[in-house]
N, C-alpha and C. Protein backbone atom coordinates (compact mmCIF):
# COMPACT_ATOMS: atom_id res chain seq x y z
N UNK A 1 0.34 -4.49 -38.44
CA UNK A 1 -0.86 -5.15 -37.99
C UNK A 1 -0.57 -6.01 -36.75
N UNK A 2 0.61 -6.85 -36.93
CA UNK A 2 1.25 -7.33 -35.65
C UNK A 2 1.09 -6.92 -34.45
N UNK A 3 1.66 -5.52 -34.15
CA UNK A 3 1.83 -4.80 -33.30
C UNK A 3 0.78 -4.09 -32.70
N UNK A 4 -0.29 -3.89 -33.68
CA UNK A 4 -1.92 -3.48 -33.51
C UNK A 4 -2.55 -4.46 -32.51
N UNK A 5 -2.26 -5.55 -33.11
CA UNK A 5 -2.98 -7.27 -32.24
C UNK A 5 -2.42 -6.73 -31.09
N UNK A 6 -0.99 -7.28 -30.98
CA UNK A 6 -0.20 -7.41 -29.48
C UNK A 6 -0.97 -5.99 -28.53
N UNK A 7 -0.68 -4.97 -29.48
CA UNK A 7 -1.50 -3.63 -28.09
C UNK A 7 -2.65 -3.67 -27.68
N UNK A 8 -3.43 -4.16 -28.92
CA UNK A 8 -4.90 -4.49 -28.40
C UNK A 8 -5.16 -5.32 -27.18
N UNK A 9 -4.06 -6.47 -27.33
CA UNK A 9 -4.73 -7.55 -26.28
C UNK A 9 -3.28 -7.41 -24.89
N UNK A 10 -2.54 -6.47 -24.92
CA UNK A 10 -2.06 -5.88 -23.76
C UNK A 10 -2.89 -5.27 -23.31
N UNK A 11 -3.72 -4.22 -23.90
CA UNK A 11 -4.36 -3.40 -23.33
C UNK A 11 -5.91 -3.66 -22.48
N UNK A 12 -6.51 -5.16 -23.14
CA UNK A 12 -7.47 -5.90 -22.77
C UNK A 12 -7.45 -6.38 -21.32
N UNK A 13 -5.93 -6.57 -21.15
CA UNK A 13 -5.45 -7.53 -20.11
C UNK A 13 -5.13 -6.28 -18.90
N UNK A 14 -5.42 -5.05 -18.97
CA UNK A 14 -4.70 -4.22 -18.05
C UNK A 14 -5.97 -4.29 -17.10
N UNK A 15 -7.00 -4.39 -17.45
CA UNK A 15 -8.40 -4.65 -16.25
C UNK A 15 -8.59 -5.82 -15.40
N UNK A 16 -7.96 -6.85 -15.70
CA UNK A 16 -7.40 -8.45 -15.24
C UNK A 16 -6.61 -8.03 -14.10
N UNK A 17 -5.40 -7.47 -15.06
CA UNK A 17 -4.61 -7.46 -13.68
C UNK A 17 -4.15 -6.48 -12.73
N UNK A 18 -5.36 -5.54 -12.71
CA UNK A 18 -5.62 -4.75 -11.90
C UNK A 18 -6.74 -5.25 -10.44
N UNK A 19 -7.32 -6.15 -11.21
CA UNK A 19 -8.36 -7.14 -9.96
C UNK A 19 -7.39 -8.36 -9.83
N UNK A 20 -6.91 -8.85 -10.15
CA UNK A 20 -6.18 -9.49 -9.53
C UNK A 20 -5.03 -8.80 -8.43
N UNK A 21 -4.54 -7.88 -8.59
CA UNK A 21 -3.56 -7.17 -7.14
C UNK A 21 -4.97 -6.90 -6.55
N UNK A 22 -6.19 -7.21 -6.44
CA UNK A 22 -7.00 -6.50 -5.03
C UNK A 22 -7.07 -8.08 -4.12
N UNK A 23 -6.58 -9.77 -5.07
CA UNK A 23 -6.99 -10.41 -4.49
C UNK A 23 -5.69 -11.05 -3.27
N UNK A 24 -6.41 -11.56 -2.56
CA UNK A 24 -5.83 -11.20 -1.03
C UNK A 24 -5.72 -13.24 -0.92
N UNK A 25 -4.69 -13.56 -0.79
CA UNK A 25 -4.57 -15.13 -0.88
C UNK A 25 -4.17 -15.54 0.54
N UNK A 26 -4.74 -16.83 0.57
CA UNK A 26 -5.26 -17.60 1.77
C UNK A 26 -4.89 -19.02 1.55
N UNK A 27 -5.01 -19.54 3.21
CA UNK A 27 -4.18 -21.33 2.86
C UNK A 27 -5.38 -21.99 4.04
N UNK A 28 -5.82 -23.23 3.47
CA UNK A 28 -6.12 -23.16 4.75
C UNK A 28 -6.74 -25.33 4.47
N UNK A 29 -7.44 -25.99 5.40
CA UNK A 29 -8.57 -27.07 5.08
C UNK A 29 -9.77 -27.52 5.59
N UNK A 30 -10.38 -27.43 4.29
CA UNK A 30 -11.39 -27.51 3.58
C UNK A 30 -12.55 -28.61 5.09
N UNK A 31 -13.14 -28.09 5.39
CA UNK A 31 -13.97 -28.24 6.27
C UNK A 31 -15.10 -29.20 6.13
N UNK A 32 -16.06 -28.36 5.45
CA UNK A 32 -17.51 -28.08 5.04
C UNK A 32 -17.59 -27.80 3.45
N UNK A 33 -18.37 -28.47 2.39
CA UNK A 33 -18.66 -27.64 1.18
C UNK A 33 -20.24 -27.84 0.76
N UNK A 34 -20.83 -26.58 0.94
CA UNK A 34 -22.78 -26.54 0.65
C UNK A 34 -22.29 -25.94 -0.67
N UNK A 35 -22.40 -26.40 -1.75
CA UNK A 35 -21.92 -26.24 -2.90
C UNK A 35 -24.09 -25.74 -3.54
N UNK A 36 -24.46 -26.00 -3.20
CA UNK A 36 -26.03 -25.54 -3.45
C UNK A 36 -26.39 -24.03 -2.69
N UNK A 37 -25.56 -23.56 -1.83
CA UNK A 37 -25.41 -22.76 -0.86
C UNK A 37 -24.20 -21.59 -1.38
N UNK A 38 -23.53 -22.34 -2.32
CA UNK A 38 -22.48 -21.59 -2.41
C UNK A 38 -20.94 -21.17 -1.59
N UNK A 39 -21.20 -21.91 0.07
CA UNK A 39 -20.36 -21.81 0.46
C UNK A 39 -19.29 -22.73 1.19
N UNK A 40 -18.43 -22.16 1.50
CA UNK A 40 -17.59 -23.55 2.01
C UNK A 40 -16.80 -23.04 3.44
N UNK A 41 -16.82 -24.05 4.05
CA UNK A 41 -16.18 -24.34 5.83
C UNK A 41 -14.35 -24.02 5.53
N UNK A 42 -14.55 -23.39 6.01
CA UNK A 42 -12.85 -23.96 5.83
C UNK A 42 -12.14 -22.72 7.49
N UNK A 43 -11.11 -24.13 7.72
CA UNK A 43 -9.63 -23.80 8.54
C UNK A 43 -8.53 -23.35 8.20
N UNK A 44 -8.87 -21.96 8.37
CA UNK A 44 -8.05 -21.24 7.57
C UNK A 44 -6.59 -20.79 8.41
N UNK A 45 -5.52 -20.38 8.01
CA UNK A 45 -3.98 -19.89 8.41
C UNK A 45 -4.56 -18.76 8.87
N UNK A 46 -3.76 -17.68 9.59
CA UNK A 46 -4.03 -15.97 9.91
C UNK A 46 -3.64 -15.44 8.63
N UNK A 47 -4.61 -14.39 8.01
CA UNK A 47 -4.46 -13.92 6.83
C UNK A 47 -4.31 -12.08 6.98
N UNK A 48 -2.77 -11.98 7.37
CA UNK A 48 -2.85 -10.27 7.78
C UNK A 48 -3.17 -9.54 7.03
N UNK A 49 -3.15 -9.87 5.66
CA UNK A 49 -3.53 -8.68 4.57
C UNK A 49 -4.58 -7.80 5.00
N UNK A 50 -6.00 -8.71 5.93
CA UNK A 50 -6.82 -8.66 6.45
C UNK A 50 -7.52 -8.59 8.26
N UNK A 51 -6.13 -8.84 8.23
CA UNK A 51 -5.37 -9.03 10.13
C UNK A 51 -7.18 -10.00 10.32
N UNK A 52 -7.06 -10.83 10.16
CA UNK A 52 -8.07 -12.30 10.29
C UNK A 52 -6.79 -12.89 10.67
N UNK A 53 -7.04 -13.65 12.29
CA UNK A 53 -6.23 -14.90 13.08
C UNK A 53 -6.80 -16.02 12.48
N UNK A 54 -5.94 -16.88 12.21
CA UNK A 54 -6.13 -18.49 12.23
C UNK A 54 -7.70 -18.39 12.67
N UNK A 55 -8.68 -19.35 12.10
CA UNK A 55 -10.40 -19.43 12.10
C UNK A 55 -10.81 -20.53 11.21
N UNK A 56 -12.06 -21.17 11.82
CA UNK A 56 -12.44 -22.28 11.28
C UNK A 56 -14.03 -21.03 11.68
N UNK A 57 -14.30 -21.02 9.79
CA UNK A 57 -15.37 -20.03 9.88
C UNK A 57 -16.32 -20.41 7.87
N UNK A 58 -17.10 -20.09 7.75
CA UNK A 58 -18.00 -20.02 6.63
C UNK A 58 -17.49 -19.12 5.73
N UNK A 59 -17.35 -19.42 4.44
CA UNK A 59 -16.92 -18.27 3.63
C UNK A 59 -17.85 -18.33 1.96
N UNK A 60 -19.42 -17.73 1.72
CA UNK A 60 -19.19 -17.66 0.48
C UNK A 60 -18.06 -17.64 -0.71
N UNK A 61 -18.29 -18.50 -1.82
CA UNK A 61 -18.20 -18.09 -3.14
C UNK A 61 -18.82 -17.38 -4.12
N UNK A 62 -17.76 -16.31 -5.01
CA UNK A 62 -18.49 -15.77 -5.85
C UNK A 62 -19.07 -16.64 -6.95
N UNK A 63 -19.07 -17.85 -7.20
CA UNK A 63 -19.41 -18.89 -8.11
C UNK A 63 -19.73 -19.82 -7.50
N UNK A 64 -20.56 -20.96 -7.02
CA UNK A 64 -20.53 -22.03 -6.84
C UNK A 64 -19.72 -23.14 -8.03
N UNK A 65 -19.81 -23.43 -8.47
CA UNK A 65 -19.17 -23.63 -9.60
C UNK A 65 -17.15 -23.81 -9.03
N UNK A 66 -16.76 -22.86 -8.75
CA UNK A 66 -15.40 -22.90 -8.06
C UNK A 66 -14.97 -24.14 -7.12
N UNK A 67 -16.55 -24.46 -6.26
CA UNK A 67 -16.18 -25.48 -5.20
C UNK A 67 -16.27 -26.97 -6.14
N UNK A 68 -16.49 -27.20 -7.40
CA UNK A 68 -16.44 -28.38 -7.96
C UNK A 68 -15.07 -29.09 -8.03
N UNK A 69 -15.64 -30.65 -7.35
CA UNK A 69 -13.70 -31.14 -7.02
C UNK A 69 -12.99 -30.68 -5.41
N UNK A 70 -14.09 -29.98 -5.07
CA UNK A 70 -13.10 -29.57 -3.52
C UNK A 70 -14.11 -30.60 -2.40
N UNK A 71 -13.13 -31.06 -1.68
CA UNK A 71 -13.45 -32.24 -0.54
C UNK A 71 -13.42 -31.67 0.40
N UNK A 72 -14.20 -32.03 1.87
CA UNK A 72 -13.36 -32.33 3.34
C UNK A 72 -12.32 -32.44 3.39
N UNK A 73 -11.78 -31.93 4.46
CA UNK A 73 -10.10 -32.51 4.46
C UNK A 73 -9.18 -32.17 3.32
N UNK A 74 -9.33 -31.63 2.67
CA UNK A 74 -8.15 -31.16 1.89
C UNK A 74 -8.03 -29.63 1.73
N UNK A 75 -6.81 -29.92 1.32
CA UNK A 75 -5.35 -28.73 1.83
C UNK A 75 -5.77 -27.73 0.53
N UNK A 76 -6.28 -26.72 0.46
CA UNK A 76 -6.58 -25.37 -0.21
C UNK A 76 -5.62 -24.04 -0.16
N UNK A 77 -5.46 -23.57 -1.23
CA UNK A 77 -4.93 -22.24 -1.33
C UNK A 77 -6.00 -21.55 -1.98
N UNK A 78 -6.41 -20.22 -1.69
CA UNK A 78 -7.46 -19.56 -1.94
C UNK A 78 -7.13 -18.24 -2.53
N UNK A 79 -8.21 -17.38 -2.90
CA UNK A 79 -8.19 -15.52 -2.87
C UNK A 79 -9.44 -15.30 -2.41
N UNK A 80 -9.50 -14.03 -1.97
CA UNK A 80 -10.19 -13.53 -1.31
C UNK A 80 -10.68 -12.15 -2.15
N UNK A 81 -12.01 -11.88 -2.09
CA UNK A 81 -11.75 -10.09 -2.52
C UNK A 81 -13.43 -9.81 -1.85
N UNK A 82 -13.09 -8.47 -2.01
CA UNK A 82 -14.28 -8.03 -1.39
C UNK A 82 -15.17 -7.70 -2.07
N UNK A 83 -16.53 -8.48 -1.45
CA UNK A 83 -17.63 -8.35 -2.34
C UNK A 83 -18.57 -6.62 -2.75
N UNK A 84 -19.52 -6.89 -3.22
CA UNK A 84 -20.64 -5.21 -3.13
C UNK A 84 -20.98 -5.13 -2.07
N UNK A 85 -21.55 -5.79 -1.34
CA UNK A 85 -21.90 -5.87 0.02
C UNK A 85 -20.71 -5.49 1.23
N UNK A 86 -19.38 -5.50 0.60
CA UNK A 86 -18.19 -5.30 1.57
C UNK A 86 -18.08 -6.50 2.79
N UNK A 87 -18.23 -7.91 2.31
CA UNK A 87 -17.86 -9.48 2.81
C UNK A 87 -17.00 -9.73 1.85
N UNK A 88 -15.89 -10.01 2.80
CA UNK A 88 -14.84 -11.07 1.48
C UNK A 88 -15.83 -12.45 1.27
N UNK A 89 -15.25 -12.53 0.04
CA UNK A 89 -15.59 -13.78 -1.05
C UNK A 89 -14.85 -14.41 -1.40
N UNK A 90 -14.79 -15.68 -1.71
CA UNK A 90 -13.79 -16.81 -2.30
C UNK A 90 -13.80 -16.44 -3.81
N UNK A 91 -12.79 -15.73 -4.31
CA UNK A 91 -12.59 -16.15 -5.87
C UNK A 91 -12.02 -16.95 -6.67
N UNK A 92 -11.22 -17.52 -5.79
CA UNK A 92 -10.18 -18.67 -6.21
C UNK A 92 -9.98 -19.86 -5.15
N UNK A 93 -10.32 -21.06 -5.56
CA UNK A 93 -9.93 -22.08 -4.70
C UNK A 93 -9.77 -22.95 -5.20
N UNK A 94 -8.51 -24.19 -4.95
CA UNK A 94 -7.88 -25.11 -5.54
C UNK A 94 -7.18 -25.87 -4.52
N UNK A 95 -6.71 -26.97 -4.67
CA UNK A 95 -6.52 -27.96 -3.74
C UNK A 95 -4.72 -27.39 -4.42
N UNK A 96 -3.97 -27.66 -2.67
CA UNK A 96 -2.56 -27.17 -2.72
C UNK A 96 -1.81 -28.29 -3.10
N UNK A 97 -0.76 -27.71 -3.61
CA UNK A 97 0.26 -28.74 -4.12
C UNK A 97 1.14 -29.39 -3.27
């Protein structure tokens, strides 16, 4: 039964981290946040995954919700993935360590 559990919830987890290798990570600070808007300002590093140069540009979130706790001026590490529409989206953002 052990071993039933453990495969079950290996096997749960193989759709996780298959979207996670599509997400494309980013560094950058935090600009602008229209958190009612969903999106946030940010000065971002050059991100080649995407060959995007260094840019201080607008970037939806797939959640608003994500930008809760994120300021002006502070130092972010991000992901990126591409939306239905084919626009990258913020899926991950957190203030850097």
């Amino acid at each position: 039964m052990k071993k039933l559990i453990i495969s079950a919830l290996l096997a749960a987890a193989i759709p996780f981290a298959a979207l996670a290798a599509d997400d494309i990570p980013g560094k950058g600070v935090v600009k602008k946040v229209d958190a009612a808007a969903g999106v946030v300002k940010l000065a971002h590093e050059p991100i080649p995954a995407i060959k995007w140069p260094a840019m201080t540009m607008d970037i939806k979130v797939q959640d608003a919700r994500l930008l809760t706790g994120i300021k002006p001026e502070q130092k972010v590490n991000f992901s990126l993935v591409k939306g239905a529409d084919g626009q990258y989206v913020i899926s991950r953002i957190e203030a850097a360590k």
